[in-house]
N, C-alpha and C. Protein backbone atom coordinates (compact mmCIF):
# COMPACT_ATOMS: atom_id res chain seq x y z
N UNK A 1 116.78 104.91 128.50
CA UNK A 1 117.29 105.24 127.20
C UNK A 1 117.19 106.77 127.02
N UNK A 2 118.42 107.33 126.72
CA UNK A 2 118.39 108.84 126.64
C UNK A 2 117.71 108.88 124.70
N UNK A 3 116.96 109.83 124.54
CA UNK A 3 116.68 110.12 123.27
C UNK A 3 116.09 111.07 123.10
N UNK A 4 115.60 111.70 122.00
CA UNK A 4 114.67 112.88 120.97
C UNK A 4 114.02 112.89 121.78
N UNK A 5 112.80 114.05 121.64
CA UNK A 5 111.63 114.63 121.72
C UNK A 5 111.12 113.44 120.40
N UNK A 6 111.97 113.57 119.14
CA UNK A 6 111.27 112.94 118.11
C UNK A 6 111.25 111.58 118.59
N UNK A 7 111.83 110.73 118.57
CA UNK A 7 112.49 109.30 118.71
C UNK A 7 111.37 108.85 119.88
N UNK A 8 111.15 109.79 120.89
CA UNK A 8 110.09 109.16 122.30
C UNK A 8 108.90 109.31 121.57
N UNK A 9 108.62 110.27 120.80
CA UNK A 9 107.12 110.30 120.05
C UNK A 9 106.74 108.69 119.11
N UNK A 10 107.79 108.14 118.25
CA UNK A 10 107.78 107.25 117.53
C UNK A 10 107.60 105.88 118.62
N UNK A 11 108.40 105.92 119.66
CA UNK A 11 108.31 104.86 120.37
C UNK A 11 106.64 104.42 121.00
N UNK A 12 106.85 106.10 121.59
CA UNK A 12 105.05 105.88 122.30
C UNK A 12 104.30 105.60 121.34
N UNK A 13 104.18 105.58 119.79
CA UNK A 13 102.87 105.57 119.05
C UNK A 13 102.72 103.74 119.63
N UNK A 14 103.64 102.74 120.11
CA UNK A 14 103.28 101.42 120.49
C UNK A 14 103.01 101.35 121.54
N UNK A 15 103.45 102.19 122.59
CA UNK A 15 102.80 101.98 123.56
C UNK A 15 101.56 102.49 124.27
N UNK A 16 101.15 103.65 123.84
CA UNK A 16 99.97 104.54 123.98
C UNK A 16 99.04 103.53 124.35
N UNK A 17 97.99 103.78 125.20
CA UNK A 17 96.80 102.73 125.50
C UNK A 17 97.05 101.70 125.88
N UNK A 18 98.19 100.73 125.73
CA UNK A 18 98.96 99.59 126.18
C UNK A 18 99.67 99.73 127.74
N UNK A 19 99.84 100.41 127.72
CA UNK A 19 101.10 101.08 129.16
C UNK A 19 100.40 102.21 129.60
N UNK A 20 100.55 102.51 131.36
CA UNK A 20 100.34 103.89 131.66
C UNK A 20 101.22 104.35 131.62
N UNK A 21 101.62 105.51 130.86
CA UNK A 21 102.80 106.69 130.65
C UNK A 21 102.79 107.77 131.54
N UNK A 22 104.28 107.50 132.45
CA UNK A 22 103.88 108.36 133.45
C UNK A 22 105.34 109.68 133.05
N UNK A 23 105.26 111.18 133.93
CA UNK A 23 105.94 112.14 132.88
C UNK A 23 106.64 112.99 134.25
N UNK A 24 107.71 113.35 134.28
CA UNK A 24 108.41 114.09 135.10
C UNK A 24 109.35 115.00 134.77
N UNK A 25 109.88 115.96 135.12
CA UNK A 25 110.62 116.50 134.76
C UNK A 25 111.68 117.58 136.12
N UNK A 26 112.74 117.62 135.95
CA UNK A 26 113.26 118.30 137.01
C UNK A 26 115.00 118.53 136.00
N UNK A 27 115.49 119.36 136.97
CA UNK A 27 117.02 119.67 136.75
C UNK A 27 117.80 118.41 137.08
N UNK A 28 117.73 117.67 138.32
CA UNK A 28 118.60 116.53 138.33
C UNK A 28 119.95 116.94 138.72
N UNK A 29 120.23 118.30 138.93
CA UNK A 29 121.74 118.43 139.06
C UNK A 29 122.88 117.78 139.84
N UNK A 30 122.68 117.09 140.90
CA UNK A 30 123.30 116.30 141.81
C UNK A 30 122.90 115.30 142.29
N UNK A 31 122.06 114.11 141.80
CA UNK A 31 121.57 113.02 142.36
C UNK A 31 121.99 112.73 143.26
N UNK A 32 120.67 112.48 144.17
CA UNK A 32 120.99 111.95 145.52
C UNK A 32 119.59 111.02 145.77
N UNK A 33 120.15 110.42 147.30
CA UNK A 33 118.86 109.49 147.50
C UNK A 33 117.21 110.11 147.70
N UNK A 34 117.13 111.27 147.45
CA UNK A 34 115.79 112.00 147.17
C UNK A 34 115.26 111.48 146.40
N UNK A 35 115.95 112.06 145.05
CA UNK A 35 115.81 112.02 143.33
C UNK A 35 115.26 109.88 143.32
N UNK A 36 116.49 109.31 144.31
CA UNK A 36 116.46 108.04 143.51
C UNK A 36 115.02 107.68 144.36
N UNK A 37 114.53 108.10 145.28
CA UNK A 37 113.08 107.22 145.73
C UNK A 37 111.92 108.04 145.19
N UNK A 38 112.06 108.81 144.63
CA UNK A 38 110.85 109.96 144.42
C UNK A 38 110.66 109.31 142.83
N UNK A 39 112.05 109.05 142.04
CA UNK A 39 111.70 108.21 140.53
C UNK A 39 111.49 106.75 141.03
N UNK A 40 111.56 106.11 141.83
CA UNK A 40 111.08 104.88 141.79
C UNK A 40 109.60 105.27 142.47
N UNK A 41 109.18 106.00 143.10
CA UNK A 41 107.78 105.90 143.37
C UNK A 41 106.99 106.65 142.41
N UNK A 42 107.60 107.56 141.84
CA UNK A 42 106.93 107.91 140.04
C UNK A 42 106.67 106.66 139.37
N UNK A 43 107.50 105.48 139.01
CA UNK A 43 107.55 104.91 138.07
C UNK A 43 106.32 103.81 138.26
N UNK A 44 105.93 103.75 140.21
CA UNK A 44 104.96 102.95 140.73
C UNK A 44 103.48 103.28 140.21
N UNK A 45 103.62 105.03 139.77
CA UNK A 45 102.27 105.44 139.14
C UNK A 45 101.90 104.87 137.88
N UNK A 46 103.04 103.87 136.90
CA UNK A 46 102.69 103.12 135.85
C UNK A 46 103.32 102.23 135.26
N UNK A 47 103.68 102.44 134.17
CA UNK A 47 104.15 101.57 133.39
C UNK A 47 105.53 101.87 132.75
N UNK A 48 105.53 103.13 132.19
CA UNK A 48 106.61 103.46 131.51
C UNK A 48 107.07 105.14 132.40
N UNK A 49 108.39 105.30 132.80
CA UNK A 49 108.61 106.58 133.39
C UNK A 49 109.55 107.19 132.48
N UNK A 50 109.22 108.75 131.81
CA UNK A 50 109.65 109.50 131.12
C UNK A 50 110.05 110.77 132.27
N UNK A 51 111.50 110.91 131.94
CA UNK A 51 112.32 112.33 132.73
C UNK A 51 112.20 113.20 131.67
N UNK A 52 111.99 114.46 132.36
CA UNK A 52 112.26 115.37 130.87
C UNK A 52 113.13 116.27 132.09
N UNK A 53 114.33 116.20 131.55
CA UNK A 53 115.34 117.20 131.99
C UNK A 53 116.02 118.39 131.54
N UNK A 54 116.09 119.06 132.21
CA UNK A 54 116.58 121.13 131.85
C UNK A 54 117.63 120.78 131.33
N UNK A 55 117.72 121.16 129.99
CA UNK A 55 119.51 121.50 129.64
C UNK A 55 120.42 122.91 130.24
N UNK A 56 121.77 122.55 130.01
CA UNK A 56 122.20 123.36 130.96
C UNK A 56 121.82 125.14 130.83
N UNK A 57 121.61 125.40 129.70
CA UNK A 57 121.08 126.61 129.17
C UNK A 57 119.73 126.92 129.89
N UNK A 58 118.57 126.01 129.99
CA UNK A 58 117.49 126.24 130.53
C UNK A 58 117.62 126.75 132.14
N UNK A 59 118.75 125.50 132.86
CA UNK A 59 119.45 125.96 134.06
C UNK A 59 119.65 127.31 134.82
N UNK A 60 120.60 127.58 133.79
CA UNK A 60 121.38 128.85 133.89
C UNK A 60 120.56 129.77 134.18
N UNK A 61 119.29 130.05 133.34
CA UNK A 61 118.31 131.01 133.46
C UNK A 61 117.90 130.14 134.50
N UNK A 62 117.27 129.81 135.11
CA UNK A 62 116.25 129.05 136.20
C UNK A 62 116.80 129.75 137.40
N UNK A 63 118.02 128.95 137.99
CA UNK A 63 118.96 128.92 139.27
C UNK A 63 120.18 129.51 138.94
N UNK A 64 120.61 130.90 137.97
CA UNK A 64 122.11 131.17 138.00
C UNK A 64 122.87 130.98 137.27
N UNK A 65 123.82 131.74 137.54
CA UNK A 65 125.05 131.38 136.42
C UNK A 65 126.03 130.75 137.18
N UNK A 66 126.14 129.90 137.54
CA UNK A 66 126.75 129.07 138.39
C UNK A 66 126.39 127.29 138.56
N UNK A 67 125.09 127.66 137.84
CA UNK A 67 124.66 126.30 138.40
C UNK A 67 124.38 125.79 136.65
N UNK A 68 124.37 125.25 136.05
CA UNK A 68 124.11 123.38 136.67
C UNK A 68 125.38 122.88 137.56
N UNK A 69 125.91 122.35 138.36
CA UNK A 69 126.75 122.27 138.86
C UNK A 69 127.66 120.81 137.94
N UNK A 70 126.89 119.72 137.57
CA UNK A 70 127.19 118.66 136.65
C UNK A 70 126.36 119.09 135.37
N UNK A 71 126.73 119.02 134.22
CA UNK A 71 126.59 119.11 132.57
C UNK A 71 125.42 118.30 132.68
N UNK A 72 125.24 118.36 131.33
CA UNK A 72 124.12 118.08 130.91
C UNK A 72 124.02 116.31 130.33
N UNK A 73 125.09 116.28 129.92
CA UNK A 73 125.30 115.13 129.31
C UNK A 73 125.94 113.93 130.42
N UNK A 74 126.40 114.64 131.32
CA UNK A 74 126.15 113.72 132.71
C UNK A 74 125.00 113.79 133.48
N UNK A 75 124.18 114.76 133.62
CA UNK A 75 123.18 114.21 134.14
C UNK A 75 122.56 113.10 133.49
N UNK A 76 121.90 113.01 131.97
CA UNK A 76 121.21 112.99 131.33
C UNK A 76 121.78 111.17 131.67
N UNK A 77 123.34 110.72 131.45
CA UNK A 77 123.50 109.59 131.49
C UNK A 77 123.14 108.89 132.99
N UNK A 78 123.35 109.79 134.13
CA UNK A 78 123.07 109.43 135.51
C UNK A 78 121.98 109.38 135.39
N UNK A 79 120.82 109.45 135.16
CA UNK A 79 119.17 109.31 135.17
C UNK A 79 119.08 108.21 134.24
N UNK A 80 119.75 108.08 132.74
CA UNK A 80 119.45 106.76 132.42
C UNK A 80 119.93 105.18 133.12
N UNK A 81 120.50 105.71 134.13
CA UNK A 81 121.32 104.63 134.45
C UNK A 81 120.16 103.86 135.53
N UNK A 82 119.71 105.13 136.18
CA UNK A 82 118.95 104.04 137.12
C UNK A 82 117.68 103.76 136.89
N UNK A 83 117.40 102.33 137.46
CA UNK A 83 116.58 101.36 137.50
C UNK A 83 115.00 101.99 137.04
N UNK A 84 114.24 102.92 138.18
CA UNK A 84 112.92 103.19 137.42
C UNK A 84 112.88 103.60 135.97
N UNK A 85 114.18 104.22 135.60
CA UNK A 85 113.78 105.75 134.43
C UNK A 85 113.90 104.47 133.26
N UNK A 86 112.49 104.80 132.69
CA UNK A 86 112.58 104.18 131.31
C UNK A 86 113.32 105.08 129.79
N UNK A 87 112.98 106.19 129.63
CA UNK A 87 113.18 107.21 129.03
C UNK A 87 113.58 108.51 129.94
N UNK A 88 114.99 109.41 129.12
CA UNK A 88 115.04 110.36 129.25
C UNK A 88 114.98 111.19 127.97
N UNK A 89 114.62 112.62 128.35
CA UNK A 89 114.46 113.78 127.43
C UNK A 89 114.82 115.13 128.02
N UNK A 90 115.93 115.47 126.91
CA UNK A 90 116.13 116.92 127.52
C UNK A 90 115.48 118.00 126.93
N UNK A 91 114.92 119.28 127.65
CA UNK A 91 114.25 119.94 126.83
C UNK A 91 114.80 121.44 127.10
N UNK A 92 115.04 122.97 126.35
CA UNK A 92 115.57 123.75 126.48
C UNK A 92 114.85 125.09 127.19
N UNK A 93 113.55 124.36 127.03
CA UNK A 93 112.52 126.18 127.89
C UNK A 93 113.10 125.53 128.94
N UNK A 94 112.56 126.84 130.33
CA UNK A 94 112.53 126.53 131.30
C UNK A 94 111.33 125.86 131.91
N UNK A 95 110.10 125.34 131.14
CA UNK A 95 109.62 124.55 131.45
C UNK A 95 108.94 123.40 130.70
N UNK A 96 108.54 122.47 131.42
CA UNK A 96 108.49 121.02 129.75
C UNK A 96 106.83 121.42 129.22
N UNK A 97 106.51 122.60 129.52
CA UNK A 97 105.20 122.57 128.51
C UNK A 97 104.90 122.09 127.17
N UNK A 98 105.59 121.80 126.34
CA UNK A 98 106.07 121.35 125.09
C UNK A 98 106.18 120.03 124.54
N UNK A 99 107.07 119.84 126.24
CA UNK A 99 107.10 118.04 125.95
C UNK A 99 105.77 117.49 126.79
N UNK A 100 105.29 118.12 127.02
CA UNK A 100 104.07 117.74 128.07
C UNK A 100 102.71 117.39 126.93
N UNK A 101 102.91 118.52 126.15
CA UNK A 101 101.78 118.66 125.15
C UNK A 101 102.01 117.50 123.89
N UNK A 102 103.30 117.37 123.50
CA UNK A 102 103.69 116.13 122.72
C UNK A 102 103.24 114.66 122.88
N UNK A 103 103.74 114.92 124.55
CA UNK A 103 103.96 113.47 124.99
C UNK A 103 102.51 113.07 125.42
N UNK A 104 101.75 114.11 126.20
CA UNK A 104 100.32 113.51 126.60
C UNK A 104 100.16 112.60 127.65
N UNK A 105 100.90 112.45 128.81
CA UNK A 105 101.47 111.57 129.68
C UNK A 105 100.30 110.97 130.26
N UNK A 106 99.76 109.81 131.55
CA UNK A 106 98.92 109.58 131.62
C UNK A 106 98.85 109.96 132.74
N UNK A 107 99.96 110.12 133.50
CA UNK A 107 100.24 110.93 134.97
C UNK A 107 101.34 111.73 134.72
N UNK A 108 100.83 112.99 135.21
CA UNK A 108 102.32 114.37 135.02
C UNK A 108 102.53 114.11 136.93
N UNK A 109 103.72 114.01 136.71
CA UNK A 109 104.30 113.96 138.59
C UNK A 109 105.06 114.60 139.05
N UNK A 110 104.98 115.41 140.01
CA UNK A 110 106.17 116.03 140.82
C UNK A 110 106.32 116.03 142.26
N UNK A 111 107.45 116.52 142.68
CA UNK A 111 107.75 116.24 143.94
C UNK A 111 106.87 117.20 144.94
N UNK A 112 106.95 116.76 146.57
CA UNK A 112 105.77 117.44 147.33
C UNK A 112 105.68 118.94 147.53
N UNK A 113 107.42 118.94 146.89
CA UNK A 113 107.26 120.56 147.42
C UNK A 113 106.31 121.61 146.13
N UNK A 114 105.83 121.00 144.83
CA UNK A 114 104.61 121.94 144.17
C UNK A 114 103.36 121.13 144.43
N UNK A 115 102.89 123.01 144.78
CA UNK A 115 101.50 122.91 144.99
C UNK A 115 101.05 122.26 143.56
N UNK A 116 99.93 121.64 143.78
CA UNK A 116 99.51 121.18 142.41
C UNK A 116 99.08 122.14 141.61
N UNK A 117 98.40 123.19 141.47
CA UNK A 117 97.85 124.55 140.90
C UNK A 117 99.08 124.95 140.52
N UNK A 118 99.99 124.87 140.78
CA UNK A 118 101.16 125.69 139.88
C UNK A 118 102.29 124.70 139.33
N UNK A 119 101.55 123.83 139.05
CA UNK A 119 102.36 122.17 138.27
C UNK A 119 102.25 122.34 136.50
N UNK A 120 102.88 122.98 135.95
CA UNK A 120 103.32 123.23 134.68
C UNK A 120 102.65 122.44 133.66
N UNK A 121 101.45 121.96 133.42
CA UNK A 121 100.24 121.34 132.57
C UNK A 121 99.39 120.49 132.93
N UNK A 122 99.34 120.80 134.04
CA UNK A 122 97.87 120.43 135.14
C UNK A 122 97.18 120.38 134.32
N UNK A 123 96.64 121.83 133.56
CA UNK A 123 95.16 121.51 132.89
C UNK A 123 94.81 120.83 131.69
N UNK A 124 96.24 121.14 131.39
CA UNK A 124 96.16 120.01 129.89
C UNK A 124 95.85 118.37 130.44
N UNK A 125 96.81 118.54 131.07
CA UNK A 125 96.75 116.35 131.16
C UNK A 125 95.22 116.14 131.67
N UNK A 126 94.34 116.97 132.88
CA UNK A 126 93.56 117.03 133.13
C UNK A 126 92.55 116.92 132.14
N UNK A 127 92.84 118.14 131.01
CA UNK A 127 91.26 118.32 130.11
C UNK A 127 91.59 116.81 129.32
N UNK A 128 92.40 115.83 129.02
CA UNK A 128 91.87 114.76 128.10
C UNK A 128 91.85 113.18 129.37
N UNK A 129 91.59 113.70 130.74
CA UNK A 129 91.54 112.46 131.65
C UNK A 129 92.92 112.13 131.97
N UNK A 130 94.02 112.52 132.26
CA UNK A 130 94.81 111.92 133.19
C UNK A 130 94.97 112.31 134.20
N UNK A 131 95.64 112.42 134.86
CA UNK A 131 95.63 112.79 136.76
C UNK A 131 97.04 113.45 136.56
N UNK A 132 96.95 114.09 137.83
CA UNK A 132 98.25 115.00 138.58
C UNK A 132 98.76 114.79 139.71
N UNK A 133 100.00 114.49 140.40
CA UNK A 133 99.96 114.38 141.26
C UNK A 133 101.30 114.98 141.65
N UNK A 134 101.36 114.58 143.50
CA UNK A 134 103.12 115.42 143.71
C UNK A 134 103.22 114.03 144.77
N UNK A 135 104.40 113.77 144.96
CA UNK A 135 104.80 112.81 145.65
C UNK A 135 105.82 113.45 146.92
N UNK A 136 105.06 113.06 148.07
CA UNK A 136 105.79 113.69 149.37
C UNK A 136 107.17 113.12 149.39
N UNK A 137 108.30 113.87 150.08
CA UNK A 137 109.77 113.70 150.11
C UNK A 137 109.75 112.87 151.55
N UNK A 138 110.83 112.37 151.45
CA UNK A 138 110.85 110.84 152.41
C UNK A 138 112.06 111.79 153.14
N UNK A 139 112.77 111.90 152.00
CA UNK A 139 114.51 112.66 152.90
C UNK A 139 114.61 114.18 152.88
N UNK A 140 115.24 114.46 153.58
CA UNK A 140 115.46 116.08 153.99
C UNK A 140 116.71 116.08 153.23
N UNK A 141 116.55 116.00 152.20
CA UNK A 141 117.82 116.28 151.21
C UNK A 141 117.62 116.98 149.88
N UNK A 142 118.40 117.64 149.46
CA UNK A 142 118.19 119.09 147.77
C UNK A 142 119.60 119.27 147.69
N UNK A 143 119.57 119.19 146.29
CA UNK A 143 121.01 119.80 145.71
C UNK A 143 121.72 120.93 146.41
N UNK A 144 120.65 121.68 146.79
CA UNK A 144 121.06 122.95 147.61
C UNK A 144 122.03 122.84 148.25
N UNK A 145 121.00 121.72 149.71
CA UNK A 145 122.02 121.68 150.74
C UNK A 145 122.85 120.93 149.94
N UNK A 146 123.28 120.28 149.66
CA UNK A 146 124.76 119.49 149.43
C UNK A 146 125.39 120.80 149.04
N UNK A 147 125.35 121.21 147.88
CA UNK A 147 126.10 122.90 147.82
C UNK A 147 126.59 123.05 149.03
N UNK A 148 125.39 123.90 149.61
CA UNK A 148 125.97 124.36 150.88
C UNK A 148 126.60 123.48 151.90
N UNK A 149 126.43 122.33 152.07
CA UNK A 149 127.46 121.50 152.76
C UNK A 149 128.49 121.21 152.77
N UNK A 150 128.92 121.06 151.39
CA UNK A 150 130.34 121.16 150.83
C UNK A 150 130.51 122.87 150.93
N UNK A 151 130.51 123.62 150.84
CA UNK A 151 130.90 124.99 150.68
C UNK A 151 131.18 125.38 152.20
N UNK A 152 130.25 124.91 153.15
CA UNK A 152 130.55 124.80 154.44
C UNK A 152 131.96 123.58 155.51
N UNK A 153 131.78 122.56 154.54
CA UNK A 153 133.07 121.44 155.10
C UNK A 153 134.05 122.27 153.98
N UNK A 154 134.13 123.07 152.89
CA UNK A 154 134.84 123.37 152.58
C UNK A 154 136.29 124.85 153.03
N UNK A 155 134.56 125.49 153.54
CA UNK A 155 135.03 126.70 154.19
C UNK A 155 136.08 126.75 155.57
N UNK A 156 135.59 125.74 156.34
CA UNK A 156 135.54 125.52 157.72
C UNK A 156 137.05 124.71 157.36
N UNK A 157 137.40 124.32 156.86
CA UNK A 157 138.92 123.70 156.79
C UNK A 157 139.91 124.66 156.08
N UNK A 158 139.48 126.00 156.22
CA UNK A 158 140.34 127.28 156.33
C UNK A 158 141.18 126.84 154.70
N UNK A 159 140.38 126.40 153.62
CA UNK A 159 140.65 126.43 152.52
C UNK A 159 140.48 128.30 151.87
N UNK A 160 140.02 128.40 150.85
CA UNK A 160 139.37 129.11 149.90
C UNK A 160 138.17 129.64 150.52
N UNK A 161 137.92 131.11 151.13
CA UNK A 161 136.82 131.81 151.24
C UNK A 161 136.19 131.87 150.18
N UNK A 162 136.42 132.00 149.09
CA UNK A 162 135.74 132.70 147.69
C UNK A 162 135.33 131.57 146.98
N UNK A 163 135.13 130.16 147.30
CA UNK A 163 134.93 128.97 146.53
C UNK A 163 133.77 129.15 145.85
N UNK A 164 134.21 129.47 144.33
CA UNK A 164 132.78 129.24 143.07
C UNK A 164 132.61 127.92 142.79
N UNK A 165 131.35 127.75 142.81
CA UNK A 165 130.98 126.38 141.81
C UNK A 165 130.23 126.60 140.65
């Protein structure tokens, strides 16, 4: 279910203590089979799995003026669609400190490539007892390369040198 910052606060006041609330957040820009095993083994850390996703503005500053490569309002529906994600949330910093501190998750999760020391409210979830963790990548796959893969099957068929995305 895509919704509020407000609307997920109202929901959790029923599930708090009932459910482990587990909390993620990433850009999402091109789903692929990475994204889809890394949220189903998030969602294995509990009960309920919350995305908090970059709007395209947060993007822009992050990775470029070029990128999000898909909107916001398609990502946002591609993440509700599949199976682990219980809740999505979009948020506009470039990082979910905000929704982190709201939400109070019971596991904050990310993928293997952050070190845990530089995991965006480690110490918070930590100082009231929940855990941190990063979940190792199964596939050698990132939005990146697809970029560059297509930009490369694109190049190489003597299309468009100058191809923006």
């Amino acid at each position: 279910m895509i919704v509020s910052l407000e609307d997920l606060l109202e929901i959790l006041k029923g599930i708090r203590g009932k459910k482990k609330i587990v909390f993620t957040n990433g850009c999402f820009d091109i789903l692929h089979a990475g994204h889809a095993d890394y949220l189903e083994r998030a969602k294995n850390l509990g009960d309920v799995l919350i995305v908090g996703v970059n709007s395209d503005t947060s993007i822009k500053r992050i990775k470029g003026p070029q990128r999000p490569v898909l909107q916001e309002e398609l990502r946002l529906k591609l993440l509700d669609s599949l199976k682990p994600v219980d809740f999505v949330v979009k948020f506009e910093e470039d990082t979910p400190i905000k929704l982190i501190e709201a939400i109070k998750p019971d596991v904050l999760v990310k993928g293997g490539d952050w070190p845990l020391d530089k995991i965006v409210g480690k110490d918070l979830v930590e100082s009231y007892g929940g855990t941190v963790t990063t979940i190792p990548f199964r596939y050698e796959i990132s939005t990146s390369k697809i970029i560059e893969r297509v930009i490369e099957l694109y190049c190489s068929e003597g299309k468009r040198q100058d191809l923006q995305l």
